[in-house]
N, C-alpha and C. Protein backbone atom coordinates (compact mmCIF):
# COMPACT_ATOMS: atom_id res chain seq x y z
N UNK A 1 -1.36 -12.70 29.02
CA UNK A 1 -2.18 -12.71 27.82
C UNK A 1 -1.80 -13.89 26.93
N UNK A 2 -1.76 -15.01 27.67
CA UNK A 2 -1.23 -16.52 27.00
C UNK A 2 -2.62 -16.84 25.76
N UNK A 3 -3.94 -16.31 26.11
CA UNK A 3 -4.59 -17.17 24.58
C UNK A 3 -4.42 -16.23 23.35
N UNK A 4 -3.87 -15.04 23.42
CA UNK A 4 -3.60 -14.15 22.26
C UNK A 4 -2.23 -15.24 21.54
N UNK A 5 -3.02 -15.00 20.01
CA UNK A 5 -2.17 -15.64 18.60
C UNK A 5 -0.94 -14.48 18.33
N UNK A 6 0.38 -15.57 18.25
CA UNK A 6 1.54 -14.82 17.67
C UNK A 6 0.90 -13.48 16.99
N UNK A 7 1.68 -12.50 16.89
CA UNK A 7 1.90 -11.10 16.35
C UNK A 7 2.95 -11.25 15.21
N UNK A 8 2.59 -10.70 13.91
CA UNK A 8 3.19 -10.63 12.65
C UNK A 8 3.33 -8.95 12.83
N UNK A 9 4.10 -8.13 12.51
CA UNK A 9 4.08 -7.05 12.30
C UNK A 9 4.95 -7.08 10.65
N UNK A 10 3.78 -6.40 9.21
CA UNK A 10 4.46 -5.70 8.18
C UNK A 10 4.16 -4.36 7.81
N UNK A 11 4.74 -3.76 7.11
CA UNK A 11 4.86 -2.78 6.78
C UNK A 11 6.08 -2.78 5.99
N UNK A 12 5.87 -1.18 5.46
CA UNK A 12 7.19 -0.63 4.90
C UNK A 12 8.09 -0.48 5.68
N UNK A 13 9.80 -0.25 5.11
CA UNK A 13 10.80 -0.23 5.67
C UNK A 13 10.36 1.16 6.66
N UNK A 14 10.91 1.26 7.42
CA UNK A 14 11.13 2.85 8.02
C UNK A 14 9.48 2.75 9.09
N UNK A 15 8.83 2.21 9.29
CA UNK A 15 7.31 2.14 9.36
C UNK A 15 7.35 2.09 11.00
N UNK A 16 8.21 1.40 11.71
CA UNK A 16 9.00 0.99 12.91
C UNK A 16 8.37 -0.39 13.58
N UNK A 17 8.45 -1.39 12.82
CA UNK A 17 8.12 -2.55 13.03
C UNK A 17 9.23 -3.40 14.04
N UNK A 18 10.26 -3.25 13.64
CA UNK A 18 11.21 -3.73 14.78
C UNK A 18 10.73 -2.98 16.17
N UNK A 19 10.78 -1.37 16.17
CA UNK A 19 11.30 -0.62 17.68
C UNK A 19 9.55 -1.37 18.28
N UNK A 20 8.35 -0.94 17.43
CA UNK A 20 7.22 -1.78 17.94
C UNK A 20 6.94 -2.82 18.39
N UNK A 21 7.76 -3.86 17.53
CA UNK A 21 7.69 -5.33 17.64
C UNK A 21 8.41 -5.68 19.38
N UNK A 22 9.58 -5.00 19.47
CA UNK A 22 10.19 -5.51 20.63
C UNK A 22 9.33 -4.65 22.29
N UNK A 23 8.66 -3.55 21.75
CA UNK A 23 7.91 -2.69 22.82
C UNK A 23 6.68 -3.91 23.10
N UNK A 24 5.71 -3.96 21.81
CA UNK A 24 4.75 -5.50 22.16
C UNK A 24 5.62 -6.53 22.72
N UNK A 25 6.54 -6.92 22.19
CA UNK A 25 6.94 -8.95 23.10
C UNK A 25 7.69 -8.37 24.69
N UNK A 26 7.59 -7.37 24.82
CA UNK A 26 7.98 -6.90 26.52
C UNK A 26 6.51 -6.71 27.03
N UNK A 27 5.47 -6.54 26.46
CA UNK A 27 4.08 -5.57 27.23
C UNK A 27 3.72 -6.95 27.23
N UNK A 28 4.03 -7.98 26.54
CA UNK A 28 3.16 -9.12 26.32
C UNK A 28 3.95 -10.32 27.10
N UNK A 29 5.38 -10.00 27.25
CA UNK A 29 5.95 -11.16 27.64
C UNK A 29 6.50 -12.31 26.81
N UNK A 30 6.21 -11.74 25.38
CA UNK A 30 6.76 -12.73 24.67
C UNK A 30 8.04 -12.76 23.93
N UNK A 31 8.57 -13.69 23.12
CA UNK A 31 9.76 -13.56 22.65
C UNK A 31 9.31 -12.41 21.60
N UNK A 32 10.83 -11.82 20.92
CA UNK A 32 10.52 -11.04 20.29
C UNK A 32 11.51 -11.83 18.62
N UNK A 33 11.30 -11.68 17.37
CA UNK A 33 11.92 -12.01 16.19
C UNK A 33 12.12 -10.74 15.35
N UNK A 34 13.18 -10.65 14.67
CA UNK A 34 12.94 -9.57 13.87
C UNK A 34 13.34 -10.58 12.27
N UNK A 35 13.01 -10.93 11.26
CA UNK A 35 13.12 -11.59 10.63
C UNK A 35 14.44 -11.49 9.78
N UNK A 36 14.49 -10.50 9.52
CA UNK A 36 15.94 -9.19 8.86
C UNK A 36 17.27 -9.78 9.65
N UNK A 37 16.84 -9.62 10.94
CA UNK A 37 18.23 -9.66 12.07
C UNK A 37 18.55 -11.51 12.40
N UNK A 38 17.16 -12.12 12.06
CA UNK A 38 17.48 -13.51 12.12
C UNK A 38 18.27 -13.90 10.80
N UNK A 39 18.03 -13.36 9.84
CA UNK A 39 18.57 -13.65 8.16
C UNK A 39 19.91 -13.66 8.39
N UNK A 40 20.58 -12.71 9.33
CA UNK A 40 21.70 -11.69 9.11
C UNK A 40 22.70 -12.68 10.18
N UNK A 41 22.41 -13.09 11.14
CA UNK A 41 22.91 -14.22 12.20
C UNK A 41 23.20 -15.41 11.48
N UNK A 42 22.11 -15.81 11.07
CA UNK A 42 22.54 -17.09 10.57
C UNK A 42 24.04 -17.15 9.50
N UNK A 43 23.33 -15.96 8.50
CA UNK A 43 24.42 -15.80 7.26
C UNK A 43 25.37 -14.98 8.07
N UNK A 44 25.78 -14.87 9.11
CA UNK A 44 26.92 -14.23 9.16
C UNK A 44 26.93 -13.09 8.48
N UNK A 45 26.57 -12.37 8.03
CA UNK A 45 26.37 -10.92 7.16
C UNK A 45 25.52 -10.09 6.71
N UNK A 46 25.88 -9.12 6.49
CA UNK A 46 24.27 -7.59 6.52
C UNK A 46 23.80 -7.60 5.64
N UNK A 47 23.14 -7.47 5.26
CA UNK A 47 21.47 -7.52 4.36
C UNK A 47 22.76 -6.99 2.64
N UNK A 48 22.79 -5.64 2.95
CA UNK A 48 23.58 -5.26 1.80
C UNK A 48 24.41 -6.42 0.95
N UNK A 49 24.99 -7.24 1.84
CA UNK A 49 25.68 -7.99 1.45
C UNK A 49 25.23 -9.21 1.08
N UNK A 50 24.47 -9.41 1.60
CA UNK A 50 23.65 -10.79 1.05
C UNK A 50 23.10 -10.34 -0.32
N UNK A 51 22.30 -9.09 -0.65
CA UNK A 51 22.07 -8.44 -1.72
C UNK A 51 23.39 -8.38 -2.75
N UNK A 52 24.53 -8.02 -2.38
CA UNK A 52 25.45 -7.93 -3.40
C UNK A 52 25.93 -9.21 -4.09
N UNK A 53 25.74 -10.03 -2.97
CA UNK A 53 26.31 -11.67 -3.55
C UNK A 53 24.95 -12.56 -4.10
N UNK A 54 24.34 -12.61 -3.19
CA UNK A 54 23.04 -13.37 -4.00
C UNK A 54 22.27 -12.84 -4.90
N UNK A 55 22.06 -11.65 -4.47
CA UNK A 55 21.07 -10.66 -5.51
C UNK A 55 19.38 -10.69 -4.48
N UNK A 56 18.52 -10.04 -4.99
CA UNK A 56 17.58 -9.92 -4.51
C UNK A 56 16.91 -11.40 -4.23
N UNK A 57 16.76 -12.19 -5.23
CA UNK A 57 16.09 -13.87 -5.11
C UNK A 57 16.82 -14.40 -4.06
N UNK A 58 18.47 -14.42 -4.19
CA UNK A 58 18.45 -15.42 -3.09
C UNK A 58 18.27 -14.64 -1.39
N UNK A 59 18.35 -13.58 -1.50
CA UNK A 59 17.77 -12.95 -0.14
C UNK A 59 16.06 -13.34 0.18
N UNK A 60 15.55 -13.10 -1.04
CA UNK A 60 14.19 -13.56 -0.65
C UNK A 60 13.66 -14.88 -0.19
N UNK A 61 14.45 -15.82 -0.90
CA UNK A 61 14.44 -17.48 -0.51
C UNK A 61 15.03 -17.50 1.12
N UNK A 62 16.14 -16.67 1.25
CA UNK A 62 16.61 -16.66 2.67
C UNK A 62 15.18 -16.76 3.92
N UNK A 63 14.91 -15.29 3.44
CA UNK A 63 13.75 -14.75 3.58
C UNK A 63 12.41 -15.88 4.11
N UNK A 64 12.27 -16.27 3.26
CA UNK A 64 10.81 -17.44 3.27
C UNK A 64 11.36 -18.61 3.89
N UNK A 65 12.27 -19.32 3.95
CA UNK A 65 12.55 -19.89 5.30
C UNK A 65 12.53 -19.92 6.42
N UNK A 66 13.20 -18.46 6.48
CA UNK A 66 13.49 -17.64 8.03
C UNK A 66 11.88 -17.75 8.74
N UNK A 67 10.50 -17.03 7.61
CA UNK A 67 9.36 -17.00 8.04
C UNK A 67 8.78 -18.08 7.83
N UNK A 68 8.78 -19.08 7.56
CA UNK A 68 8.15 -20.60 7.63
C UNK A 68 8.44 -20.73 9.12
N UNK A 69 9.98 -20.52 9.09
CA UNK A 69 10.45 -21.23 10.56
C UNK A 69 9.92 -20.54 11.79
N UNK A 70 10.18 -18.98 11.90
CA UNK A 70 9.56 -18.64 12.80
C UNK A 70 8.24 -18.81 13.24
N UNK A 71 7.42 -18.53 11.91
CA UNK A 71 5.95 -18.42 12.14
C UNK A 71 5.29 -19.69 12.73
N UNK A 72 6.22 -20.88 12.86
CA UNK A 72 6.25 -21.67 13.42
C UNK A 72 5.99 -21.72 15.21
N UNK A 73 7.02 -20.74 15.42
CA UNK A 73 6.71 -20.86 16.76
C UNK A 73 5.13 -20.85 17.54
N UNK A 74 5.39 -20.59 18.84
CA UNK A 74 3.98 -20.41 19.96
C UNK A 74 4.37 -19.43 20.81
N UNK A 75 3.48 -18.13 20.70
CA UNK A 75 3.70 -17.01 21.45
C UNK A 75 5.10 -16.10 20.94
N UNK A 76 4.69 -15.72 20.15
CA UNK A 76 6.23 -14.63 19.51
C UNK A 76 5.32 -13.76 18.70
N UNK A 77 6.27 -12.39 19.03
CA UNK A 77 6.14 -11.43 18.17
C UNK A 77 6.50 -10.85 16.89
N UNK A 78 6.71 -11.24 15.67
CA UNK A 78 8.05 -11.13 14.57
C UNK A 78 7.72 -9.74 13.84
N UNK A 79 8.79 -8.93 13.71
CA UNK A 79 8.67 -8.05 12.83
C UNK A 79 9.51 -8.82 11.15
N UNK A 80 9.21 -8.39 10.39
CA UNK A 80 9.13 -9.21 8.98
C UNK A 80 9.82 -7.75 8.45
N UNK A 81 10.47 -8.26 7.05
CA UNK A 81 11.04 -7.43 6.49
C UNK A 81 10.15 -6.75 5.40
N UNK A 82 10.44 -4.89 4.64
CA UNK A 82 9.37 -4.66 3.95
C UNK A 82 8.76 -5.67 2.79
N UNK A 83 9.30 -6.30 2.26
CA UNK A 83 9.91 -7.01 1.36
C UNK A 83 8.95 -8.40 1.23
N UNK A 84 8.84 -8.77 2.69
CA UNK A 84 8.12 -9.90 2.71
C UNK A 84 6.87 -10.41 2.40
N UNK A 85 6.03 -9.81 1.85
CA UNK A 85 4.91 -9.99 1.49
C UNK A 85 4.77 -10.28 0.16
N UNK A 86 5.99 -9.79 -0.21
CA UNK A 86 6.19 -9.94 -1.77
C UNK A 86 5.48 -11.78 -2.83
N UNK A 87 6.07 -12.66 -1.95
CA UNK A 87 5.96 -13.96 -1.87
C UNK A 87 4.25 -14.58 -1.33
N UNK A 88 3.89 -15.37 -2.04
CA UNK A 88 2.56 -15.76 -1.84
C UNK A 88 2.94 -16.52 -0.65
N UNK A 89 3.80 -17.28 -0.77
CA UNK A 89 4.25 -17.98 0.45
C UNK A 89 4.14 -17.32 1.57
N UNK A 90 4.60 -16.29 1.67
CA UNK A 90 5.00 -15.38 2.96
C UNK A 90 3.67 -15.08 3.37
N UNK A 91 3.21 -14.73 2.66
CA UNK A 91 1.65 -14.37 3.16
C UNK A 91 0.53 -15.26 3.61
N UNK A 92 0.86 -16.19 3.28
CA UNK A 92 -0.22 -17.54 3.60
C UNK A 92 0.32 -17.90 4.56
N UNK A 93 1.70 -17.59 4.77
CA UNK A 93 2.33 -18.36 6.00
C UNK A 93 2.18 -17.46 7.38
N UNK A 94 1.95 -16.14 7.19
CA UNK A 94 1.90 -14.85 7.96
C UNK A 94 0.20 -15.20 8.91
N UNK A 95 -0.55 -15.32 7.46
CA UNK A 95 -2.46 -15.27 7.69
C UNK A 95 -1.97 -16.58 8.70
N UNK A 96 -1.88 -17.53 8.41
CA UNK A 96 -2.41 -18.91 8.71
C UNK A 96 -2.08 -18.95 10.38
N UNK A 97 -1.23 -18.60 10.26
CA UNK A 97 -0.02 -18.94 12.00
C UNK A 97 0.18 -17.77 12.68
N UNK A 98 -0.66 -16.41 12.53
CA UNK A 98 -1.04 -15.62 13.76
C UNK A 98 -1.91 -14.18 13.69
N UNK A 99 -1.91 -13.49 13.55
CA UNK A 99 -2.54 -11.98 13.51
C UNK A 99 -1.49 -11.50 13.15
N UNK A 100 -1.82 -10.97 11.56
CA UNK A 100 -1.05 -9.92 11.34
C UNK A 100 -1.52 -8.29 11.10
N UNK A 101 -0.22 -7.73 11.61
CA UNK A 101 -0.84 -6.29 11.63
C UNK A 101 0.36 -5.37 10.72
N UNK A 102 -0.02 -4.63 9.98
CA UNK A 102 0.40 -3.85 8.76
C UNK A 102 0.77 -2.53 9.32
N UNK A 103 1.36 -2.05 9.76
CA UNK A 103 2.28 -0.78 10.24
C UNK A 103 2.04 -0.02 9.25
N UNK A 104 1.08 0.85 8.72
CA UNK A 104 1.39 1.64 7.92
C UNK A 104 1.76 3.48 7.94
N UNK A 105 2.35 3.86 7.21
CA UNK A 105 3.14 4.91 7.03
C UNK A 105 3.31 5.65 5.72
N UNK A 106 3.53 7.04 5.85
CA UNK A 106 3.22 7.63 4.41
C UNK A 106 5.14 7.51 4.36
N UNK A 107 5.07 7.84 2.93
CA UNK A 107 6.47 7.74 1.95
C UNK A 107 7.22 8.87 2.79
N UNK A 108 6.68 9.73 2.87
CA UNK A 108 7.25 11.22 3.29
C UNK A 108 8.21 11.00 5.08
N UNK A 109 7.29 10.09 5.99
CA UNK A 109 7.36 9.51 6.92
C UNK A 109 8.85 8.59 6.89
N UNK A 110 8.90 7.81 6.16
CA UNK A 110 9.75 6.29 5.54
C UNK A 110 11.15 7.18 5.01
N UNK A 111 11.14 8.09 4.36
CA UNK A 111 11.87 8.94 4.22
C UNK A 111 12.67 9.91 5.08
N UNK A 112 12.35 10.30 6.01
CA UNK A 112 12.54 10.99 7.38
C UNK A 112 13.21 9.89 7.90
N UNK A 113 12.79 8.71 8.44
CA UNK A 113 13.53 7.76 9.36
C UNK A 113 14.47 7.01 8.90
N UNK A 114 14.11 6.97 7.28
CA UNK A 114 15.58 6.09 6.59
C UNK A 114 16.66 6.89 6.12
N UNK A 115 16.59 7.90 6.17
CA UNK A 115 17.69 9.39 5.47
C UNK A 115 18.99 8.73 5.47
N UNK A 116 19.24 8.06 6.38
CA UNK A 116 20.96 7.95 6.97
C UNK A 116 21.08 6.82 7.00
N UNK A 117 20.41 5.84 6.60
CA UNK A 117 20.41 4.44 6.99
C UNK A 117 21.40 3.99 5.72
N UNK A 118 22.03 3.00 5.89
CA UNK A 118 23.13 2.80 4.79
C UNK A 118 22.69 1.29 4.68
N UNK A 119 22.07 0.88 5.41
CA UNK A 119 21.94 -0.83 5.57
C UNK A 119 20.44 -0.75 4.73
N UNK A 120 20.30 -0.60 3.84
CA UNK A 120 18.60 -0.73 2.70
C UNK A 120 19.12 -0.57 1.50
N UNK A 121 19.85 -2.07 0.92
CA UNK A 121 20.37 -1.63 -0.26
C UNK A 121 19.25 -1.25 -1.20
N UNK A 122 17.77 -1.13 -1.16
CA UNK A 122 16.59 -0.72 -2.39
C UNK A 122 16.88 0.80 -2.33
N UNK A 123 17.87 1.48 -0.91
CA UNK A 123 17.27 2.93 -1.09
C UNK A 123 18.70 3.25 -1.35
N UNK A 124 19.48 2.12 -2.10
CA UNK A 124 20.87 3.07 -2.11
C UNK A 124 21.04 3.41 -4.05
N UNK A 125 19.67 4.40 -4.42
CA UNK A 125 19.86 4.94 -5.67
C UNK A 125 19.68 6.65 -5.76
N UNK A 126 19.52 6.69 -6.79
CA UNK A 126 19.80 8.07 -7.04
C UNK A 126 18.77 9.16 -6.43
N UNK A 127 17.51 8.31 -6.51
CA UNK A 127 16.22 8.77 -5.92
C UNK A 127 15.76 7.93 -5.19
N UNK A 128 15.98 8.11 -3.66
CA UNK A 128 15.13 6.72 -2.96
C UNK A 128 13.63 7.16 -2.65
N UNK A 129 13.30 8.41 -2.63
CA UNK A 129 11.91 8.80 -3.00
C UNK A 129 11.58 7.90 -3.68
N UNK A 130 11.57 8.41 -4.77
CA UNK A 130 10.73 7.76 -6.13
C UNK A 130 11.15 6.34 -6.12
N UNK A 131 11.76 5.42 -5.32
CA UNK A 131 11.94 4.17 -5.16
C UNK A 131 10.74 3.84 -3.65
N UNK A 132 11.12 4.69 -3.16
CA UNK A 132 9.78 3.71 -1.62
C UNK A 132 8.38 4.44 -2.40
N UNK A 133 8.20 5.26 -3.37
CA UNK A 133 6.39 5.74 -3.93
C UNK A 133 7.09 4.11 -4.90
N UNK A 134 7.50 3.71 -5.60
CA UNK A 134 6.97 2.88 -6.44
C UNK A 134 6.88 1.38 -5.58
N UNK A 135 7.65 1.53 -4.13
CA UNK A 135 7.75 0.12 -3.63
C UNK A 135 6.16 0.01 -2.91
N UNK A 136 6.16 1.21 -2.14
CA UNK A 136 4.09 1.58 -1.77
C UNK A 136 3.42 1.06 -2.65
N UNK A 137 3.50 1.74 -3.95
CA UNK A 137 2.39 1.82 -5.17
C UNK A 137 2.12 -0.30 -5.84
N UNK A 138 3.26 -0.76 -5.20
CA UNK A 138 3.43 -2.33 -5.34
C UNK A 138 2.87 -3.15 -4.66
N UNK A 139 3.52 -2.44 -3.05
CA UNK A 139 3.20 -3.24 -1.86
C UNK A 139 2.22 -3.27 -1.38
N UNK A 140 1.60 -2.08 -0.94
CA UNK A 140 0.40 -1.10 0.01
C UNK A 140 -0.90 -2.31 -0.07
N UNK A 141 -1.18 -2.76 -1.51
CA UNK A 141 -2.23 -3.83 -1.75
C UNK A 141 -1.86 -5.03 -0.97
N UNK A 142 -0.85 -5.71 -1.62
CA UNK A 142 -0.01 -6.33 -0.49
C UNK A 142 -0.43 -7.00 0.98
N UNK A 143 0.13 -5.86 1.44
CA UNK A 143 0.08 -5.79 3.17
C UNK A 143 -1.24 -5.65 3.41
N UNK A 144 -2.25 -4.64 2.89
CA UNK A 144 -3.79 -4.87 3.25
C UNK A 144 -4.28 -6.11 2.60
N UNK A 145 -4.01 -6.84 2.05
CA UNK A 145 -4.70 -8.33 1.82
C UNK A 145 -4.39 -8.84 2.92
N UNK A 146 -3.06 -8.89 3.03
CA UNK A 146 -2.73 -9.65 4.08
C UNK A 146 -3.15 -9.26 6.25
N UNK A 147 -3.47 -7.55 6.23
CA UNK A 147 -3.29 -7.40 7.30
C UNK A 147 -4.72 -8.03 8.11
N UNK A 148 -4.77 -8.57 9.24
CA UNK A 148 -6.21 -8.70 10.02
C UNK A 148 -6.60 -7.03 10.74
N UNK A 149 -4.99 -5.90 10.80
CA UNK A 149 -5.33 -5.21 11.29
C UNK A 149 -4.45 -3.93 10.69
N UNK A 150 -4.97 -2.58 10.91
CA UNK A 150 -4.17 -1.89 9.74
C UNK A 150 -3.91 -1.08 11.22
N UNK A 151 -2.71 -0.30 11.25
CA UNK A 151 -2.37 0.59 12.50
C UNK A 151 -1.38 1.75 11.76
N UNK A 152 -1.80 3.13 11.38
CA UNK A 152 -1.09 4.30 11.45
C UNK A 152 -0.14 4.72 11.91
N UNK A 153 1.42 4.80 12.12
CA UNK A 153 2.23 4.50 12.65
C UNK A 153 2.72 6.21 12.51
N UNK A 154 1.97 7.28 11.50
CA UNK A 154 2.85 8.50 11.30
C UNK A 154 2.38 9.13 12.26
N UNK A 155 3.35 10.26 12.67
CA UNK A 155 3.73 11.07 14.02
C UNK A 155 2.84 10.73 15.48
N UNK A 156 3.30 9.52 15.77
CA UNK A 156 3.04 9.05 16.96
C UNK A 156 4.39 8.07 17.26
N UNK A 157 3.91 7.95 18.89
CA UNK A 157 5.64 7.49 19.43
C UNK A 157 5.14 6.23 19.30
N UNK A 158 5.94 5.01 19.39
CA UNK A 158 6.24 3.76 19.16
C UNK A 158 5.81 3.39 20.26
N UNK A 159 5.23 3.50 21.30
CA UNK A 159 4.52 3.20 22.69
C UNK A 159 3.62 3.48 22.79
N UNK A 160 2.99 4.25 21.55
CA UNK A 160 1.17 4.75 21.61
C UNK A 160 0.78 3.70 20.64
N UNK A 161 1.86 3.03 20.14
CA UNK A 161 1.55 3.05 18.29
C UNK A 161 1.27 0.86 19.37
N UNK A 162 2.26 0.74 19.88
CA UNK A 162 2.06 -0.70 20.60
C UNK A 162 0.71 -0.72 22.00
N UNK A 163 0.79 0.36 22.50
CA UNK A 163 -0.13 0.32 23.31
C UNK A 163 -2.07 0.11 22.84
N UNK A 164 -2.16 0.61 21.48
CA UNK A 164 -3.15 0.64 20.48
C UNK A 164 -3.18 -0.66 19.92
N UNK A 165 -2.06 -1.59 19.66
CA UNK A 165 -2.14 -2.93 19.04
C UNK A 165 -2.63 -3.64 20.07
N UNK A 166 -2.30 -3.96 21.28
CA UNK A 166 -1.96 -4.52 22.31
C UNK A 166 -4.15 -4.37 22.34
N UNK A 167 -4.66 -3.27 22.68
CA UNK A 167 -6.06 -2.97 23.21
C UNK A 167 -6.90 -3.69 21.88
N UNK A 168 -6.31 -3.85 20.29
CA UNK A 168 -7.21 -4.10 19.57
C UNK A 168 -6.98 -5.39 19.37
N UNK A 169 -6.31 -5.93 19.49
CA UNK A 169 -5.70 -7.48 19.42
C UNK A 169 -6.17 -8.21 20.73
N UNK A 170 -6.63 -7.81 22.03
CA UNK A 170 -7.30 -8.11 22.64
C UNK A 170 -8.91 -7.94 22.86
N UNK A 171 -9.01 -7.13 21.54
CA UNK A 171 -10.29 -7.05 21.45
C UNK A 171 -10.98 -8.39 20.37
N UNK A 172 -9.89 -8.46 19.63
CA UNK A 172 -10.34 -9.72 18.90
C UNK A 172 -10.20 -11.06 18.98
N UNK A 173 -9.59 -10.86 19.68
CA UNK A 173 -9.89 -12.74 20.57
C UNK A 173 -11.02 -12.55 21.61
N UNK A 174 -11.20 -11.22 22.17
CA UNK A 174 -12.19 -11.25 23.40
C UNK A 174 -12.91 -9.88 23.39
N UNK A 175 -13.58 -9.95 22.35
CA UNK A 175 -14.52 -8.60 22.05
C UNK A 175 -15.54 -8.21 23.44
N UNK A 176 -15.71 -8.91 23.97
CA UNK A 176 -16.13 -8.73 25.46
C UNK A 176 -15.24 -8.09 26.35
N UNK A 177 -14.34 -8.24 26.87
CA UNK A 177 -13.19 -8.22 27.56
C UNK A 177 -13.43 -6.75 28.10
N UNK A 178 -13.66 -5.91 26.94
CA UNK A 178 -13.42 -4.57 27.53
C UNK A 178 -14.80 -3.83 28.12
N UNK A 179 -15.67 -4.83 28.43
CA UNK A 179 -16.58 -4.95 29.37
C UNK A 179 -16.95 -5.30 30.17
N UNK A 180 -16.36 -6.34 30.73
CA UNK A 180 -16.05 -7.18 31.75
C UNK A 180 -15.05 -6.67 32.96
N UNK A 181 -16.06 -6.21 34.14
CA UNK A 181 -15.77 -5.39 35.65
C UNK A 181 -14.40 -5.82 36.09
């Protein structure tokens, strides 16, 4: 499937854009990026920590590099951090250089899969509820400006949820295709 355009996957944290992202760049053959885990290589250190020393801005500047550079590539899949859309940059850079698709997920959902996660310094407060409803109530516009494609990600497995991207993303480069003997 070499004429299909790079794959952007955003969404909210917890949404499963990484476990998706790497299920698509195996079904597809392509490399896979996770933007978070590229941040974290380079700097030598975990998200938390880049947060404690830089603060939120300079993670985000991290951030918009990391996705200039990748989105750069030819044929890759990147999962992007929740975060990233935040930036006009990020988003022009997301639209321009491939298909992006918006993982979306209810709060209640995002909550269930992040419970235990210690590595999200936004959810390390008193209420991380009422922190991912106000990061939704921010973002949600966000990611639908930006998505070419919106995909439901709650109570379905991460192999229904890629197998569904994979059929509609080939429908839009080749809206024929799925008529053709």
């Amino acid at each position: 499937m070499q004429d299909l355009p790079n794959l952007f996957l955003i969404g909210p944290m917890g949404a499963g854009k990484s476990t998706i992202g790497r299920l698509l760049a195996a079904e597809l053959c392509r490399d896979f990026y996770d933007s978070d885990h590229e941040i974290q290589a380079r700097c030598g250190a975990d998200i938390p920590w880049i947060f404690d020393v830089e603060g939120e801005a300079g993670f985000r500047e991290r951030e918009s590099q990391v996705i200039d550079e990748l989105t750069q590539l030819s044929g890759v899949v990147m999962a992007t951090g929740g975060g990233a859309v935040i930036r006009e940059v990020n988003r022009r850079a997301l639209r321009e250089r491939g298909t992006v698709i918006y993982l979306y997920t209810t709060v209640e959902q995002q909550l269930r899969r992040t419970a235990k996660d210690r590595n999200r310094p936004l959810l390390q407060a008193e209420d991380p509820g009422q922190v991912l409803r106000d990061l939704f109530a921010a973002r949600d516009p966000l990611y639908r400006a930006t998505a070419d494609l919106i995909v439901r990600t709650d109570r379905r497995g991460p192999k229904a949820v890629a197998g569904e991207i994979v059929r509609r993303v080939t429908k839009l480069v080749d809206p024929l295709k799925s008529c053709k003997a």
